[in-house]
C-alpha atoms as a PDB file:
ATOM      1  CA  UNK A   1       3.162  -8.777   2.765  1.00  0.00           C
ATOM      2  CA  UNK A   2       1.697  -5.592   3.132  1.00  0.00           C
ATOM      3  CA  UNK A   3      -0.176  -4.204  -0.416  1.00  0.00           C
ATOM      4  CA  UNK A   4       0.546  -0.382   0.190  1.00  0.00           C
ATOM      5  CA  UNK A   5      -1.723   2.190  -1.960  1.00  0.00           C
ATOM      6  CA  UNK A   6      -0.087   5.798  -1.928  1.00  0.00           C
ATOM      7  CA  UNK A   7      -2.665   8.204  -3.707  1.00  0.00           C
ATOM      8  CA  UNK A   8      -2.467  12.082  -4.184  1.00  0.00           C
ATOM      9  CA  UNK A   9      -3.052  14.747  -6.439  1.00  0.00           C
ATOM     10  CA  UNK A  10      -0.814  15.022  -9.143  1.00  0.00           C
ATOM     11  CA  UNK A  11       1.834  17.922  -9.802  1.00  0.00           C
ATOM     12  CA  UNK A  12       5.039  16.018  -7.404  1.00  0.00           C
ATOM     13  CA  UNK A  13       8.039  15.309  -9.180  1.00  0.00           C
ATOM     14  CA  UNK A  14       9.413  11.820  -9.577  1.00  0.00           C
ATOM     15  CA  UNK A  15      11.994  12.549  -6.578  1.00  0.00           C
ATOM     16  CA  UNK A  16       9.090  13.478  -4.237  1.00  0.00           C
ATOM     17  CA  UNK A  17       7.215  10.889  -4.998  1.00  0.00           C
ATOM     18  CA  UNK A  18      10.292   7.840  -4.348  1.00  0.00           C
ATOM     19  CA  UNK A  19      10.822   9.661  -1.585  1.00  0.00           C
ATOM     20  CA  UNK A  20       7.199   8.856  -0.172  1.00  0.00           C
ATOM     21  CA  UNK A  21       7.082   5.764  -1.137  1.00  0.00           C
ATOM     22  CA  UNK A  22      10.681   4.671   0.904  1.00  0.00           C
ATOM     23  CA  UNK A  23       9.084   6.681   3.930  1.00  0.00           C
ATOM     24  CA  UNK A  24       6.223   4.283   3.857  1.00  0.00           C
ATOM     25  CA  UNK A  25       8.539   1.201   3.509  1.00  0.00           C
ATOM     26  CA  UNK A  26      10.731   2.325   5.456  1.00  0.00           C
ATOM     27  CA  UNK A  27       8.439   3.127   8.557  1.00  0.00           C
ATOM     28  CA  UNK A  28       6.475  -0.112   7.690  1.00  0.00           C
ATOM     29  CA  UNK A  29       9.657  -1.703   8.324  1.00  0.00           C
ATOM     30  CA  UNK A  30      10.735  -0.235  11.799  1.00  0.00           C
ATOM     31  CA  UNK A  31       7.486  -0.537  13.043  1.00  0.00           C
ATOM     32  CA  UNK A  32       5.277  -2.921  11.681  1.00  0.00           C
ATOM     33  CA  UNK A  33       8.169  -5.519  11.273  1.00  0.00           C
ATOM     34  CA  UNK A  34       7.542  -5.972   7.536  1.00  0.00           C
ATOM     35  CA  UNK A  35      10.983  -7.673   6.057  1.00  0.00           C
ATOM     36  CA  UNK A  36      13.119  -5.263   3.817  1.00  0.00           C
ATOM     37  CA  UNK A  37      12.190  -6.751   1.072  1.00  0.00           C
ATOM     38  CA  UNK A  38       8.906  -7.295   1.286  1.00  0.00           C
ATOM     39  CA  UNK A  39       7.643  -4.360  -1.003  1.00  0.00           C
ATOM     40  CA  UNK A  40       4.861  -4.007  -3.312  1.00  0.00           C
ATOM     41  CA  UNK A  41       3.635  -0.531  -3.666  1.00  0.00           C
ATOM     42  CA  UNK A  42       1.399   1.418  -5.804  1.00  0.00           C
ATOM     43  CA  UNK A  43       2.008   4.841  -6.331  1.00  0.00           C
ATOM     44  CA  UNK A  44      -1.061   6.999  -8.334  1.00  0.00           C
ATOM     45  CA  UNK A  45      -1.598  10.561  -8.886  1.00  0.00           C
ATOM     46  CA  UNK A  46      -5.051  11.505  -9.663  1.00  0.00           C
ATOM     47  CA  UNK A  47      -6.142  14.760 -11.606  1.00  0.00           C
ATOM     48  CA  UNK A  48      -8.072  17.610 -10.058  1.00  0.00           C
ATOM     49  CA  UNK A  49     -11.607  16.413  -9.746  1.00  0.00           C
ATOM     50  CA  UNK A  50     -11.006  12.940  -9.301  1.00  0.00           C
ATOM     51  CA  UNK A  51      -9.336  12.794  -5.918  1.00  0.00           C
ATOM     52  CA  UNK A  52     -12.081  13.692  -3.370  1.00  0.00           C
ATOM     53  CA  UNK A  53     -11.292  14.122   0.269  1.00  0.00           C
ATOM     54  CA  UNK A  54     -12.784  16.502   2.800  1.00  0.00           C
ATOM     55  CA  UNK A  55     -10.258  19.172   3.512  1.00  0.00           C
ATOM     56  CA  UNK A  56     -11.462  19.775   7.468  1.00  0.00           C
ATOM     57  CA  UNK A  57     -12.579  16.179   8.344  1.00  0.00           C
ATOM     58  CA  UNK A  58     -12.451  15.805  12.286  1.00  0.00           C
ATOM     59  CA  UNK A  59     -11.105  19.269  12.421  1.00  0.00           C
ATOM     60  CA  UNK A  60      -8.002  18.844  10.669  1.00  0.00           C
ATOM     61  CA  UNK A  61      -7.277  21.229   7.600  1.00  0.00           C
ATOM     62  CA  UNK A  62      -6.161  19.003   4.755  1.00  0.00           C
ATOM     63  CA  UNK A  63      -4.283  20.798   1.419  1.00  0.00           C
ATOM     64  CA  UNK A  64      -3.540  19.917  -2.231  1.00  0.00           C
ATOM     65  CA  UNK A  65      -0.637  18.173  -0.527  1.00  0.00           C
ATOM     66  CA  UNK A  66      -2.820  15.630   1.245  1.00  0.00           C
ATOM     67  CA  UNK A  67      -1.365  11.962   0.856  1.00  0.00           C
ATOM     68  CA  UNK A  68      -3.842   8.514   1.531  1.00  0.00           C
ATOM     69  CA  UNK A  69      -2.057   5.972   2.508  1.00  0.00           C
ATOM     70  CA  UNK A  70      -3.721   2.568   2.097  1.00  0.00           C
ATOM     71  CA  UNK A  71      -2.426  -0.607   3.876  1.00  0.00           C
ATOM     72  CA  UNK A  72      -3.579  -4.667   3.381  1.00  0.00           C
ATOM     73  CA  UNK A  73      -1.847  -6.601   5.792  1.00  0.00           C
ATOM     74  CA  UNK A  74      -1.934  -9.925   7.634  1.00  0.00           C
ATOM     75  CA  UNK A  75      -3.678  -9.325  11.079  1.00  0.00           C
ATOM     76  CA  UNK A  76      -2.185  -9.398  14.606  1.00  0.00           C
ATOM     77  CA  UNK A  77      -0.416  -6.318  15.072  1.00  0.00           C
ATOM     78  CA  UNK A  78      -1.605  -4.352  18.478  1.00  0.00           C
ATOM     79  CA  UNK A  79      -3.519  -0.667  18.242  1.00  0.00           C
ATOM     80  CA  UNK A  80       0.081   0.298  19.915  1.00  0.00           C
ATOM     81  CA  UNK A  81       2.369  -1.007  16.922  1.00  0.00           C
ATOM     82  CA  UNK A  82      -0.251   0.763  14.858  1.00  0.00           C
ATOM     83  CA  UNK A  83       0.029   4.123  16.736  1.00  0.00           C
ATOM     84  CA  UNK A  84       3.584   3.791  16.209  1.00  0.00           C
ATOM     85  CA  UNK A  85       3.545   3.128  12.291  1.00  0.00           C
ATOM     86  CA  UNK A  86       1.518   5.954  11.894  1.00  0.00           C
ATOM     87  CA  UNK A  87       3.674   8.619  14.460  1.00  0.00           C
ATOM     88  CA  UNK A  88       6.812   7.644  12.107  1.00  0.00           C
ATOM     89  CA  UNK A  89       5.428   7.548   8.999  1.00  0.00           C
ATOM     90  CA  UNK A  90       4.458  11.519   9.819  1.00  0.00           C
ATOM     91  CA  UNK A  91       8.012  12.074  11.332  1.00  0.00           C
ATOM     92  CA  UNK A  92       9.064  10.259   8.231  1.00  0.00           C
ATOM     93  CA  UNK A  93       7.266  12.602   5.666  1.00  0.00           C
ATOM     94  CA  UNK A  94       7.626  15.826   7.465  1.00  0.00           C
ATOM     95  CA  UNK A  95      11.338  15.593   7.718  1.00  0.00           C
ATOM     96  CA  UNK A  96      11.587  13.862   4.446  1.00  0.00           C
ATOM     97  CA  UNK A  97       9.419  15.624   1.846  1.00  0.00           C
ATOM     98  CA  UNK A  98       8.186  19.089   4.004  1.00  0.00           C
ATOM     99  CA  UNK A  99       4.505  17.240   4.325  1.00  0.00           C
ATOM    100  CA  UNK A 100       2.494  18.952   6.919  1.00  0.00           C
ATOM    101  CA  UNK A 101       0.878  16.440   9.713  1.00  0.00           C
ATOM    102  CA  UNK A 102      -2.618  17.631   8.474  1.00  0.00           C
ATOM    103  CA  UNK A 103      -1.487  16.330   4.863  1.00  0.00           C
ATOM    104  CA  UNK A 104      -1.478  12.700   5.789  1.00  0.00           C
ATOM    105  CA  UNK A 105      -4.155  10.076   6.596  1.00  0.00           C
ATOM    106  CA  UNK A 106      -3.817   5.904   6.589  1.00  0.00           C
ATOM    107  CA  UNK A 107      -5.618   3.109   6.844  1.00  0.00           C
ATOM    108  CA  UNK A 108      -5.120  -0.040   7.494  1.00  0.00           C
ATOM    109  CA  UNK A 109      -6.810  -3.749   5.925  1.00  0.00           C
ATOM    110  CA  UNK A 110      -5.862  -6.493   7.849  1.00  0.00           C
ATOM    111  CA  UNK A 111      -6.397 -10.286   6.224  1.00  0.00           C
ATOM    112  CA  UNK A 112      -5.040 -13.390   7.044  1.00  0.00           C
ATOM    113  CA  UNK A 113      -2.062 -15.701   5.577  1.00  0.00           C
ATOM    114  CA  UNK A 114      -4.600 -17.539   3.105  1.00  0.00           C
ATOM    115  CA  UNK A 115      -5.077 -14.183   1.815  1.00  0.00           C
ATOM    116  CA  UNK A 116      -2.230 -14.094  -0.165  1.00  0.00           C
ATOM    117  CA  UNK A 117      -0.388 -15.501  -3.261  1.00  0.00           C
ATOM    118  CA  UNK A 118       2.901 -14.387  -4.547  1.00  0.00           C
ATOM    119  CA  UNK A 119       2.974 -16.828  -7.042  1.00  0.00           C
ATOM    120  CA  UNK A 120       3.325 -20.222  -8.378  1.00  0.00           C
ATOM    121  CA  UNK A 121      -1.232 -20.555  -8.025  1.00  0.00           C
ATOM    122  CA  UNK A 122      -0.435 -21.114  -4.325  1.00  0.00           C
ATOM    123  CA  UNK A 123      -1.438 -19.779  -0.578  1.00  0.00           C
ATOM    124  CA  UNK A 124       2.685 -18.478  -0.470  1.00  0.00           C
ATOM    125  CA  UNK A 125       2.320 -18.346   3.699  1.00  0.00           C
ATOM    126  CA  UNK A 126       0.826 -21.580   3.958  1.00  0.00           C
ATOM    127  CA  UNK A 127       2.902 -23.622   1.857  1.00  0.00           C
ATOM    128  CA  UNK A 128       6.519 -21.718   1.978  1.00  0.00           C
ATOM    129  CA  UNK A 129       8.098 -22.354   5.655  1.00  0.00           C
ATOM    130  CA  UNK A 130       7.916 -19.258   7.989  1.00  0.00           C
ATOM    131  CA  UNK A 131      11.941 -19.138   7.919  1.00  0.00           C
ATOM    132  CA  UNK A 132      11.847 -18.286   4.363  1.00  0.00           C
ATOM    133  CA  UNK A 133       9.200 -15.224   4.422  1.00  0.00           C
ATOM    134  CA  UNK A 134      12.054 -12.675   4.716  1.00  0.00           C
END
């Protein structure tokens, strides 16, 4: 279960921001192989002067636009699979929602399967059978 953080400045309209959100899912699940439904997201627009990010980090100008993407997952997945989440989440966004490439950063938690609980006071992925994860 990836725990997805989506923060930016505030001024999109509900469409836009749906429409980032199901690029993230959605490029999580081609790439990452995170089941369908296997979505918890947080979505939060911050006010001018509370959302501080450098704007030519590493060379790279960065807009009002600019979208963190924040993701806690279970460990395991190679530096490849990662490159690849992060190439289609871009292709995702720019064809989706007009975001520039420069507008977009991510990173990535890992944990392990004791990390998480869906419920029930309980380690979910160590007491639910593998089979019934998805």
């Amino acid at each position: 279960m990836p725990l997805v953080r989506i923060d930016m400045l505030e001024g999109r309209s509900a469409q836009e921001k749906a429409q980032i959100a199901d690029c993230t899912h959605r490029a999580m699940v081609e790439t990452l192989g995170v089941p369908e439904r296997d979505r918890f997201q947080i979505v939060t627009e911050h006010a001018p002067g509370s959302f501080h990010f450098d704007r030519a980090y590493l060379d790279i100008e960065r807009s009002d636009a600019f979208v963190l993407v924040g993701l806690t997952l279970a460990a395991g997945r190679s530096a490849d699979v990662k490159q690849s989440f992060y190439a289609r989440l871009c292709e995702l966004l720019v064809q989706t929602v007009g975001l520039r490439e420069q507008d977009l950063a991510v990173c990535l938690v890992e944990n392990e399967r004791a990390d998480w609980s869906f419920g029930n006071g309980e380690a979910s992925y160590l007491t639910i059978p593998k089979d019934r994860w998805r």
